[in-house]
PDB file of N, CA and C in Angstrom:
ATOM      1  N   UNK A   1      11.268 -23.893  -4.185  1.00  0.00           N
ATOM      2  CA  UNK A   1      11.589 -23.136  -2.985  1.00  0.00           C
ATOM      3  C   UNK A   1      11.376 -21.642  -3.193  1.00  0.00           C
ATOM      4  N   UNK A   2      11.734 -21.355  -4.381  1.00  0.00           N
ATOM      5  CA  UNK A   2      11.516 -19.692  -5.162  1.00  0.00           C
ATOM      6  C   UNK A   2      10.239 -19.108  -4.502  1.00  0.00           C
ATOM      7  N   UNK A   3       9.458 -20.039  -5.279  1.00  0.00           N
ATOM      8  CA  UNK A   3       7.620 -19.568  -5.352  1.00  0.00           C
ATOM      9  C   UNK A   3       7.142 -19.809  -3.729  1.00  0.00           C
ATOM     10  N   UNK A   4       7.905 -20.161  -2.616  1.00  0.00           N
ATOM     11  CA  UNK A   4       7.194 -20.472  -1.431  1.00  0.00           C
ATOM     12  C   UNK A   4       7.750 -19.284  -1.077  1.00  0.00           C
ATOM     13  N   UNK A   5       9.028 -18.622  -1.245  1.00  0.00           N
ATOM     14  CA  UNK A   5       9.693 -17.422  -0.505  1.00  0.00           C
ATOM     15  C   UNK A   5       9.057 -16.329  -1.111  1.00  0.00           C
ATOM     16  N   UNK A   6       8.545 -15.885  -2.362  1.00  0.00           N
ATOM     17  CA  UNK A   6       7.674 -15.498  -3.003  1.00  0.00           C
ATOM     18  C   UNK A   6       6.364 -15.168  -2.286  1.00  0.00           C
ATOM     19  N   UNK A   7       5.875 -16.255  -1.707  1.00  0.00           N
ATOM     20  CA  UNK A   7       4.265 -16.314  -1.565  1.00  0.00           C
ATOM     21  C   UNK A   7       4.666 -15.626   0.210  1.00  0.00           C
ATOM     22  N   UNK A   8       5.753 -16.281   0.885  1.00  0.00           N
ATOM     23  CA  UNK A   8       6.007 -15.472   2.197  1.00  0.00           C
ATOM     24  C   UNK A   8       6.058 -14.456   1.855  1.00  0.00           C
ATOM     25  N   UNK A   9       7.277 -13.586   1.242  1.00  0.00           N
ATOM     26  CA  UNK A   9       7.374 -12.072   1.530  1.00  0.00           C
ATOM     27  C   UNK A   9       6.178 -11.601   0.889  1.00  0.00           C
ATOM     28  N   UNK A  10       5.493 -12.111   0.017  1.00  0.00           N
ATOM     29  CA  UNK A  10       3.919 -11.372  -0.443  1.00  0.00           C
ATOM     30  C   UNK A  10       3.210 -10.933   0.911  1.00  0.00           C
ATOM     31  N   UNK A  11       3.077 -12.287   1.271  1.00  0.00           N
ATOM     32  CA  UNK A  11       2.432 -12.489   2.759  1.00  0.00           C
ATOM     33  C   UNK A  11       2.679 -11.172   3.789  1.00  0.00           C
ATOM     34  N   UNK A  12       4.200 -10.972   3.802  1.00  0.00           N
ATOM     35  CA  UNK A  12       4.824  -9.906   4.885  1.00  0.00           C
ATOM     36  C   UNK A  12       4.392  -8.514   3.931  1.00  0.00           C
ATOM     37  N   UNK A  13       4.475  -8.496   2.738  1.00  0.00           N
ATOM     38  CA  UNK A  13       3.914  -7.406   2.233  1.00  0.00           C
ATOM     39  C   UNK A  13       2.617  -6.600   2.292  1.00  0.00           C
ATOM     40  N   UNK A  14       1.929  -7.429   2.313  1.00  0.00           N
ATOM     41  CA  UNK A  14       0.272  -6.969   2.398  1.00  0.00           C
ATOM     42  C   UNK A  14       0.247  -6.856   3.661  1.00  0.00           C
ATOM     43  N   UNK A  15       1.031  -7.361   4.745  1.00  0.00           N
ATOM     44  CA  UNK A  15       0.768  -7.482   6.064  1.00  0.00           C
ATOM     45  C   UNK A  15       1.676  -6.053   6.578  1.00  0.00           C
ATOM     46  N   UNK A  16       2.308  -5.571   6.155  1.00  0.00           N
ATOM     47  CA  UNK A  16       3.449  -4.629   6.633  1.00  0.00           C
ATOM     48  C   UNK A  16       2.237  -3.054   5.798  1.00  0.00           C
ATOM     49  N   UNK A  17       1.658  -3.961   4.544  1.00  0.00           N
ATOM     50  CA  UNK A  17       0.884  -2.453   4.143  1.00  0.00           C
ATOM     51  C   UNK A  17      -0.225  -2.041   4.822  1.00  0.00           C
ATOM     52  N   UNK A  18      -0.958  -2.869   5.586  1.00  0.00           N
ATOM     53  CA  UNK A  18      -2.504  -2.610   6.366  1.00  0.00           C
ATOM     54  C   UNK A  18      -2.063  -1.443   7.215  1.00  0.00           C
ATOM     55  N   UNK A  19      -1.414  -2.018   8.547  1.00  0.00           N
ATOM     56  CA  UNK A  19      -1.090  -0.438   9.371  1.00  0.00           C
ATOM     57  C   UNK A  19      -0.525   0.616   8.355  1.00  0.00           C
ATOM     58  N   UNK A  20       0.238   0.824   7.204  1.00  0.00           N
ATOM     59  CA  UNK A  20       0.951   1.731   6.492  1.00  0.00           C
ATOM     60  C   UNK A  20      -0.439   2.306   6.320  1.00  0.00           C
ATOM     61  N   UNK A  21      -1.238   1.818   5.468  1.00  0.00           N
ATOM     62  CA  UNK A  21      -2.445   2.340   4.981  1.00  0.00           C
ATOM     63  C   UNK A  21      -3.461   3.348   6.222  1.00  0.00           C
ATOM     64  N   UNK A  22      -3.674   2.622   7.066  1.00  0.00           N
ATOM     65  CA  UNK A  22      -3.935   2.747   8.459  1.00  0.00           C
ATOM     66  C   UNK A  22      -3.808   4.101   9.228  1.00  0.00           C
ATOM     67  N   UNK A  23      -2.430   4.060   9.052  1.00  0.00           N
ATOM     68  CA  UNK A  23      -1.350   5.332   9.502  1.00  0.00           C
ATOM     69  C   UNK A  23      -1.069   6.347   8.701  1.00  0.00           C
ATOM     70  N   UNK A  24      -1.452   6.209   7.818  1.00  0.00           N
ATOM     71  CA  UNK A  24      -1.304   7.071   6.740  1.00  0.00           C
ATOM     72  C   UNK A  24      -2.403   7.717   6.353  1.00  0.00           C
ATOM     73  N   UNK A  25      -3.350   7.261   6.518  1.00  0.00           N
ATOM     74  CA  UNK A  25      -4.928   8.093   6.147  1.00  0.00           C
ATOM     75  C   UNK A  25      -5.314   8.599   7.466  1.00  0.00           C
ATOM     76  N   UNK A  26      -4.680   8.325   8.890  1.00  0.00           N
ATOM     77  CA  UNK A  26      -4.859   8.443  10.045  1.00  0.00           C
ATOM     78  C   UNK A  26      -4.197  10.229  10.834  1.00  0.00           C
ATOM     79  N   UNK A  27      -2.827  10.433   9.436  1.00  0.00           N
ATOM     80  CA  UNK A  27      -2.232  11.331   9.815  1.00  0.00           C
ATOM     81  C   UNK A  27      -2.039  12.467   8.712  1.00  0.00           C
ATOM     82  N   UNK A  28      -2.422  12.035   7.634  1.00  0.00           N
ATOM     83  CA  UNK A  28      -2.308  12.706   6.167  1.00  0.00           C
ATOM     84  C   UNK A  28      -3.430  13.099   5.444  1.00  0.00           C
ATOM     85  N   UNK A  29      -4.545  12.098   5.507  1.00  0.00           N
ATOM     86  CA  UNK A  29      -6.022  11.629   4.977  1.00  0.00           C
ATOM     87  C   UNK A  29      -5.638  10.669   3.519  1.00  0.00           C
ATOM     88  N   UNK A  30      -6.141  10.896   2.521  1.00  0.00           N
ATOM     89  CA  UNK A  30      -6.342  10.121   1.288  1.00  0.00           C
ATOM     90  C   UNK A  30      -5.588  10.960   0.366  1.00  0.00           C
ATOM     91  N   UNK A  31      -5.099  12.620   0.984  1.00  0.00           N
ATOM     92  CA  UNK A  31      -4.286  13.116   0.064  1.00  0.00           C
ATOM     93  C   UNK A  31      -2.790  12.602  -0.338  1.00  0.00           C
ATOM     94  N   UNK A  32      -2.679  11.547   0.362  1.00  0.00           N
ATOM     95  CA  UNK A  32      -1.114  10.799   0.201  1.00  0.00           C
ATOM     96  C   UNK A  32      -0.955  10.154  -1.023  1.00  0.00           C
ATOM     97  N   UNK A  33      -2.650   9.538  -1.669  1.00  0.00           N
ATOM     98  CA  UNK A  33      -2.389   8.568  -2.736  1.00  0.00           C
ATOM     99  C   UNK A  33      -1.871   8.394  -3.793  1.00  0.00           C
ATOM    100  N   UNK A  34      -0.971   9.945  -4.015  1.00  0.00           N
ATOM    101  CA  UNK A  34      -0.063  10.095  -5.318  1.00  0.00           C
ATOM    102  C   UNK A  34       1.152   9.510  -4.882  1.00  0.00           C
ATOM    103  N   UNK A  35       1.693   9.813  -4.152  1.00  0.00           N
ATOM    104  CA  UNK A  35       2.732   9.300  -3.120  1.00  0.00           C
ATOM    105  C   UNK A  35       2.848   6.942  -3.377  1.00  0.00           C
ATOM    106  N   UNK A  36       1.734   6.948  -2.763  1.00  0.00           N
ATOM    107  CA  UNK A  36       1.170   5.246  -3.037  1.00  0.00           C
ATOM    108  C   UNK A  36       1.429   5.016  -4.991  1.00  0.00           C
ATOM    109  N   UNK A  37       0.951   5.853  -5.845  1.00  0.00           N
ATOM    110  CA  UNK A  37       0.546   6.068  -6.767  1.00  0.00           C
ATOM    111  C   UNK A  37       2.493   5.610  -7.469  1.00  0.00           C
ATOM    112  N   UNK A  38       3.116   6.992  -7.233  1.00  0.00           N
ATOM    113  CA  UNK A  38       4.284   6.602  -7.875  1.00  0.00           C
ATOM    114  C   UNK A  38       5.064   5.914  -7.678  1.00  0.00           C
ATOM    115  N   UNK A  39       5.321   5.490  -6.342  1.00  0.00           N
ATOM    116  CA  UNK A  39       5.744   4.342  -5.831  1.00  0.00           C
ATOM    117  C   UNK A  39       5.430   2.910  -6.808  1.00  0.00           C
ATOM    118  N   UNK A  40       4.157   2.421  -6.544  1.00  0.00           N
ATOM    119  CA  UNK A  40       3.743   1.186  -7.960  1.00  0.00           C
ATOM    120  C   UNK A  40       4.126   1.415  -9.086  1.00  0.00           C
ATOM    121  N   UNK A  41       3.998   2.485  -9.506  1.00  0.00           N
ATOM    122  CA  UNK A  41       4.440   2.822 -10.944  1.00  0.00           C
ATOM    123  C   UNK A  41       6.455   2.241 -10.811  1.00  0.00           C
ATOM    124  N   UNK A  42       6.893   2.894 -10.057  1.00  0.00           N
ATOM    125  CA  UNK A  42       8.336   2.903  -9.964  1.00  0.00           C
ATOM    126  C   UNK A  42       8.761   0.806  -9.796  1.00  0.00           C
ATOM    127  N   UNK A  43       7.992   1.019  -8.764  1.00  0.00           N
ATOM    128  CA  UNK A  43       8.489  -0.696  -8.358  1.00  0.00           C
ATOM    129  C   UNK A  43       7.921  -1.650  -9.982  1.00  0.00           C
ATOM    130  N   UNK A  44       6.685  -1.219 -10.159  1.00  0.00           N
ATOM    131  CA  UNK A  44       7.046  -2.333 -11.461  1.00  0.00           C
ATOM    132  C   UNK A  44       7.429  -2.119 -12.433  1.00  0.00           C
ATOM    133  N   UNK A  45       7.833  -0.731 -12.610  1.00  0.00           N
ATOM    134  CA  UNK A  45       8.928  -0.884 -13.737  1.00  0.00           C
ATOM    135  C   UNK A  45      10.081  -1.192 -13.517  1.00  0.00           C
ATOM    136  N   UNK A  46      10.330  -1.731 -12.538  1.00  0.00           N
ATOM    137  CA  UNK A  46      11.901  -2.036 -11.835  1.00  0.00           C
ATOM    138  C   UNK A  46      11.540  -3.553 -12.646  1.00  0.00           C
ATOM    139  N   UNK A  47      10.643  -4.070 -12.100  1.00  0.00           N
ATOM    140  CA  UNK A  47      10.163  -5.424 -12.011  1.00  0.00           C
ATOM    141  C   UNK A  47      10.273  -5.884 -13.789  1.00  0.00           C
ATOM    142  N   UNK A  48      10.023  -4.980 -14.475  1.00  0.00           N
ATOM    143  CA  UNK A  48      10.239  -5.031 -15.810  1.00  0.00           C
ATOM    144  C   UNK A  48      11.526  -5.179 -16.305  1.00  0.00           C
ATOM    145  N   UNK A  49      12.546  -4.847 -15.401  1.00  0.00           N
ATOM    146  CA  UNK A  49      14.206  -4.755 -15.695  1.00  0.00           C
ATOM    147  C   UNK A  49      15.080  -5.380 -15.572  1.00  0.00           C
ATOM    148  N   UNK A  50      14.184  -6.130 -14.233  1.00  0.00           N
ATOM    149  CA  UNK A  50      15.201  -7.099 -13.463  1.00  0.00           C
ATOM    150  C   UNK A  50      14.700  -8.079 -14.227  1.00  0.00           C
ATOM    151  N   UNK A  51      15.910  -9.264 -14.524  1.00  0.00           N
ATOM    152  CA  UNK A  51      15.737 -10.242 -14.751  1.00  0.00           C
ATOM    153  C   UNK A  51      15.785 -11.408 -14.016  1.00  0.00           C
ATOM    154  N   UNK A  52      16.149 -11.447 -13.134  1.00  0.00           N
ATOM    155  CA  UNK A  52      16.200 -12.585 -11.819  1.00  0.00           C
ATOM    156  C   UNK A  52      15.079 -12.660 -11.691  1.00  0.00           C
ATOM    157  N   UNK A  53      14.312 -14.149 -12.417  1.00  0.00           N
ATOM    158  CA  UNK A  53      12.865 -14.052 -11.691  1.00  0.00           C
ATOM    159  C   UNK A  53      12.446 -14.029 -10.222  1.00  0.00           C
ATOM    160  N   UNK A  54      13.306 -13.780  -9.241  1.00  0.00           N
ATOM    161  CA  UNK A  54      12.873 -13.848  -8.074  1.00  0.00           C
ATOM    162  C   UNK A  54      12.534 -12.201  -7.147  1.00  0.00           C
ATOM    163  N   UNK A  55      13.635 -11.535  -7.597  1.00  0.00           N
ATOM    164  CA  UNK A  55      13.359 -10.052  -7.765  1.00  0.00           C
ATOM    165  C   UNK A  55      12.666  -9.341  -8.555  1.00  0.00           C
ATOM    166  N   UNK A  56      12.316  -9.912  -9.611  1.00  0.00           N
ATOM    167  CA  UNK A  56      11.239  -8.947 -10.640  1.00  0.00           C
ATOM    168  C   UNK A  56       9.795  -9.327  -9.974  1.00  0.00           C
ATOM    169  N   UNK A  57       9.636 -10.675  -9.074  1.00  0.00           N
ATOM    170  CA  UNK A  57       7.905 -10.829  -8.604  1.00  0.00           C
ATOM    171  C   UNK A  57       8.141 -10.106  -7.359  1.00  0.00           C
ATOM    172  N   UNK A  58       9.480 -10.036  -6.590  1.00  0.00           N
ATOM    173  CA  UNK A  58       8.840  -9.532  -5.263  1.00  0.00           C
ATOM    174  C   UNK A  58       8.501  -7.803  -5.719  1.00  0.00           C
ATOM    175  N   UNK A  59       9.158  -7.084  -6.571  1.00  0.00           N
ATOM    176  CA  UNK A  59       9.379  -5.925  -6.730  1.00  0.00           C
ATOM    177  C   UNK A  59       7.850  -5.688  -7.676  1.00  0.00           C
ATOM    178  N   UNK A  60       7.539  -6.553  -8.494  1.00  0.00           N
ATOM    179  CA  UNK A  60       6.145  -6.622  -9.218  1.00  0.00           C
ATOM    180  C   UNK A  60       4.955  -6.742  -7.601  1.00  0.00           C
ATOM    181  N   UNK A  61       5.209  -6.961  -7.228  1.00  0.00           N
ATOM    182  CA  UNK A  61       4.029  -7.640  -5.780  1.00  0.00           C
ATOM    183  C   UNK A  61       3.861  -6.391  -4.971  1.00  0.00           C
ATOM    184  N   UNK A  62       5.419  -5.683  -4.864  1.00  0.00           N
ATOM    185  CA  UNK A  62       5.389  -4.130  -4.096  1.00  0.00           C
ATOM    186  C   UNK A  62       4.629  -3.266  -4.206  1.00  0.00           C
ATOM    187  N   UNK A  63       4.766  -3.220  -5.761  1.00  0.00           N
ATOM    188  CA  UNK A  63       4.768  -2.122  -7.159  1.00  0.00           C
ATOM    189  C   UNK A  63       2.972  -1.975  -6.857  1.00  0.00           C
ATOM    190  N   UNK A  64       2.494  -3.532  -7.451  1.00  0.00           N
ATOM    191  CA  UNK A  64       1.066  -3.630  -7.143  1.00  0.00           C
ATOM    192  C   UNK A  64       0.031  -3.299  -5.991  1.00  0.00           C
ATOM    193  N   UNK A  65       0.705  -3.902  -4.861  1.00  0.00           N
ATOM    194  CA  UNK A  65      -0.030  -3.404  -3.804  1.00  0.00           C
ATOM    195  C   UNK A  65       0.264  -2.373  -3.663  1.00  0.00           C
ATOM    196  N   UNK A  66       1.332  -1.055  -3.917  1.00  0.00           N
ATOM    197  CA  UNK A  66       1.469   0.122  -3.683  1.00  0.00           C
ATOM    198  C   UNK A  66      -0.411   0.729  -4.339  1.00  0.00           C
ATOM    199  N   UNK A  67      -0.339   0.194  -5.564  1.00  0.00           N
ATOM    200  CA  UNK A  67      -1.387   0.533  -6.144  1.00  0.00           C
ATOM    201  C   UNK A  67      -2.840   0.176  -5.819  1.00  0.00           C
ATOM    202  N   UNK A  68      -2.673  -1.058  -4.962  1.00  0.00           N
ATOM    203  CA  UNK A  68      -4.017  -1.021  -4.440  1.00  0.00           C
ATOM    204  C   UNK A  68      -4.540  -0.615  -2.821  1.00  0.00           C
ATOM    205  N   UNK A  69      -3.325   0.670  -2.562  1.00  0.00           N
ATOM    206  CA  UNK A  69      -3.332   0.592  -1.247  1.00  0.00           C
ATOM    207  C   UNK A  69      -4.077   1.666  -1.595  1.00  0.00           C
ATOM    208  N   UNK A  70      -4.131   2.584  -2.861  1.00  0.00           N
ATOM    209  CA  UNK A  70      -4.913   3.637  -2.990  1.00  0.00           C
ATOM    210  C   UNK A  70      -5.894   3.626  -2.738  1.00  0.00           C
ATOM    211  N   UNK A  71      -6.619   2.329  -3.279  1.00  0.00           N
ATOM    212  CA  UNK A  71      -8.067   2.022  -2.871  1.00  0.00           C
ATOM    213  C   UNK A  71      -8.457   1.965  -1.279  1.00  0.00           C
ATOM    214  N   UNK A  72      -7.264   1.354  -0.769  1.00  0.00           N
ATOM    215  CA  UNK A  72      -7.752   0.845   0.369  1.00  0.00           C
ATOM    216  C   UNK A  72      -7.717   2.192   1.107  1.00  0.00           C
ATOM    217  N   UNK A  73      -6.801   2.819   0.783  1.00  0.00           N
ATOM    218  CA  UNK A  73      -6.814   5.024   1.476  1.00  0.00           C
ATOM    219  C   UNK A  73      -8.265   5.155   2.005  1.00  0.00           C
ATOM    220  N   UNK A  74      -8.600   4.689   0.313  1.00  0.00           N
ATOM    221  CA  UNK A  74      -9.921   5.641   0.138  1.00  0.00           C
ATOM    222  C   UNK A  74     -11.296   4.949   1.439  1.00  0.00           C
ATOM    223  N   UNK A  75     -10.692   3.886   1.059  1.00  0.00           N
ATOM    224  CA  UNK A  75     -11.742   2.666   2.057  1.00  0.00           C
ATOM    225  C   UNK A  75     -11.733   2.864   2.873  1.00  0.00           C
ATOM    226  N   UNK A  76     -10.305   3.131   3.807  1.00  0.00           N
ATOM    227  CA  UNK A  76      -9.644   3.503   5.220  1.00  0.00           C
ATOM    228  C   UNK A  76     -10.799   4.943   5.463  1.00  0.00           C
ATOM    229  N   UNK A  77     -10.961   5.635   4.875  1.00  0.00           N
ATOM    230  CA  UNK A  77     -11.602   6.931   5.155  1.00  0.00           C
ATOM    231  C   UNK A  77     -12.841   7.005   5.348  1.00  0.00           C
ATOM    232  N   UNK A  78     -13.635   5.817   4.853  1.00  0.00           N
ATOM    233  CA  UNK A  78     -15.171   5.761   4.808  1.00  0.00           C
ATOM    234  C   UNK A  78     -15.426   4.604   6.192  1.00  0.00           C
ATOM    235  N   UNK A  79     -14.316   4.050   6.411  1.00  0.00           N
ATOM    236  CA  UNK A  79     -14.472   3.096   7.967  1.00  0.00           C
ATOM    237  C   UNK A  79     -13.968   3.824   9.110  1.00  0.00           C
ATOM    238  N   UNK A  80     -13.401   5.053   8.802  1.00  0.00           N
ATOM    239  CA  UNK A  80     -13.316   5.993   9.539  1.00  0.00           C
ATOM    240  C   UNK A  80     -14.369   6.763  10.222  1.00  0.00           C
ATOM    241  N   UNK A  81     -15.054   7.450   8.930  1.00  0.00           N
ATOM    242  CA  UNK A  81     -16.159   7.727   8.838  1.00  0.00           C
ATOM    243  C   UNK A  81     -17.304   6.877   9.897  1.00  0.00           C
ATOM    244  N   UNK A  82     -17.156   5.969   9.353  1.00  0.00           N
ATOM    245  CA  UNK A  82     -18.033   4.369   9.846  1.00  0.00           C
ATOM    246  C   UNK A  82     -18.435   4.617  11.629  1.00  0.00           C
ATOM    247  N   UNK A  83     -16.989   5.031  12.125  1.00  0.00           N
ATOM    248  CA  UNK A  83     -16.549   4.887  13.299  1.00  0.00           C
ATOM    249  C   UNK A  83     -16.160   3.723  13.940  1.00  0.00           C
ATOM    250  N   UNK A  84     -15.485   2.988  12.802  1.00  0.00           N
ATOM    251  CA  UNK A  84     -14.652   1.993  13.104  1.00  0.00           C
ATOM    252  C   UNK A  84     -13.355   1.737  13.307  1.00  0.00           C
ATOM    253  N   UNK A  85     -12.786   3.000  12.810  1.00  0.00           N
ATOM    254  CA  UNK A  85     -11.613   3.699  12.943  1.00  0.00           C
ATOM    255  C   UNK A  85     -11.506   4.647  13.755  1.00  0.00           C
ATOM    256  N   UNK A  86     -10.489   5.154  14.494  1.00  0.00           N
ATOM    257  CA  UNK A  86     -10.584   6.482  15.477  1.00  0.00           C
ATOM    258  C   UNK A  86     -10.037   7.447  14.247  1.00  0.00           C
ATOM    259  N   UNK A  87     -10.889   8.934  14.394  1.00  0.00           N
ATOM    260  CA  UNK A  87     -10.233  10.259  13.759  1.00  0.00           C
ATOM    261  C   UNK A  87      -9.499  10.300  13.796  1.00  0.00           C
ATOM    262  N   UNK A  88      -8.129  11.231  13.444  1.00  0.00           N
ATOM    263  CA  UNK A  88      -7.217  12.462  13.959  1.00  0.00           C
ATOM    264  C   UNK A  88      -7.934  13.603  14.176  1.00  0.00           C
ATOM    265  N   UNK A  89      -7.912  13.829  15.562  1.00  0.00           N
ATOM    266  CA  UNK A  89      -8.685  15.466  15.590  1.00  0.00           C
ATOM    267  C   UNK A  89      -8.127  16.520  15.908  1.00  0.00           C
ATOM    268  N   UNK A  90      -6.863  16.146  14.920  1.00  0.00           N
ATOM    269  CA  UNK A  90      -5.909  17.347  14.678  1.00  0.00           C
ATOM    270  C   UNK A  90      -6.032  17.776  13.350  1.00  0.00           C
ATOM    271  N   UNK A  91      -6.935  16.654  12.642  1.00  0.00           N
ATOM    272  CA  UNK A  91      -7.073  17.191  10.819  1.00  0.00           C
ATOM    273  C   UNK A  91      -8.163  17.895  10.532  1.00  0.00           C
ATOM    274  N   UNK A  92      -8.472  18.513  10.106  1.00  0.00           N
ATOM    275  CA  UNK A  92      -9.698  18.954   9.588  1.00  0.00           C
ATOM    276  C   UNK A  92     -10.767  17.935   9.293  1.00  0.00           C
ATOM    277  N   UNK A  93     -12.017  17.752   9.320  1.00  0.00           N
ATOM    278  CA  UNK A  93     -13.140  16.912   8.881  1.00  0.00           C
ATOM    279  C   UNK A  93     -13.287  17.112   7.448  1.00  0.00           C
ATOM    280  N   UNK A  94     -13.329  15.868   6.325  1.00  0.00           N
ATOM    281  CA  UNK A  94     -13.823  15.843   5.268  1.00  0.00           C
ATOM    282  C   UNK A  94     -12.687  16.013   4.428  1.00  0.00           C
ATOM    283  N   UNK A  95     -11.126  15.787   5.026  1.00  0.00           N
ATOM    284  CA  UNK A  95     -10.058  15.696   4.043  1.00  0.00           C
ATOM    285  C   UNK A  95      -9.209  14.009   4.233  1.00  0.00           C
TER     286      UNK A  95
END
């Protein structure tokens, strides 16, 4: 039952990070990704502490996608670019 509640809140995780990512390169640009950056760092070293295997994967799963949302910043900015995304044309071009 662990590993199915597991694989849900993963599920709600990656799903709760797309608009974050979204909204965040939408209003900030890609300069946020330190922000994304320490966040992962923080959550899996939590994940390292806790011993309840059920809290050390959801907090390991956080930790991680915090870290690959960096990528996706960066991605978010070039589908922007793309014009698959709408600007902010309140930011400057090329940040």
């Amino acid at each position: 039952m662990k590993g199915v509640l597991i694989g849900l809140i993963t599920f709600l995780i990656i799903g709760i990070f797309h608009p974050i990512v979204i909204k965040g390169e939408y209003y900030f640009g890609v300069k946020i990704w330190p922000i994304f950056a320490v966040l992962g760092i923080i959550f899996i070293a939590l994940g390292f502490y806790i011993e309840e295997i059920f809290w050390s994967a959801i907090l390991s799963v956080l930790g991680f996608t915090c870290l690959w949302s960096i990528l996706e910043l960066f991605e978010q900015r070039q589908r922007v670019r793309k014009g698959w995304f709408p600007e902010n044309p309140k930011r400057k071009k090329g940040k």
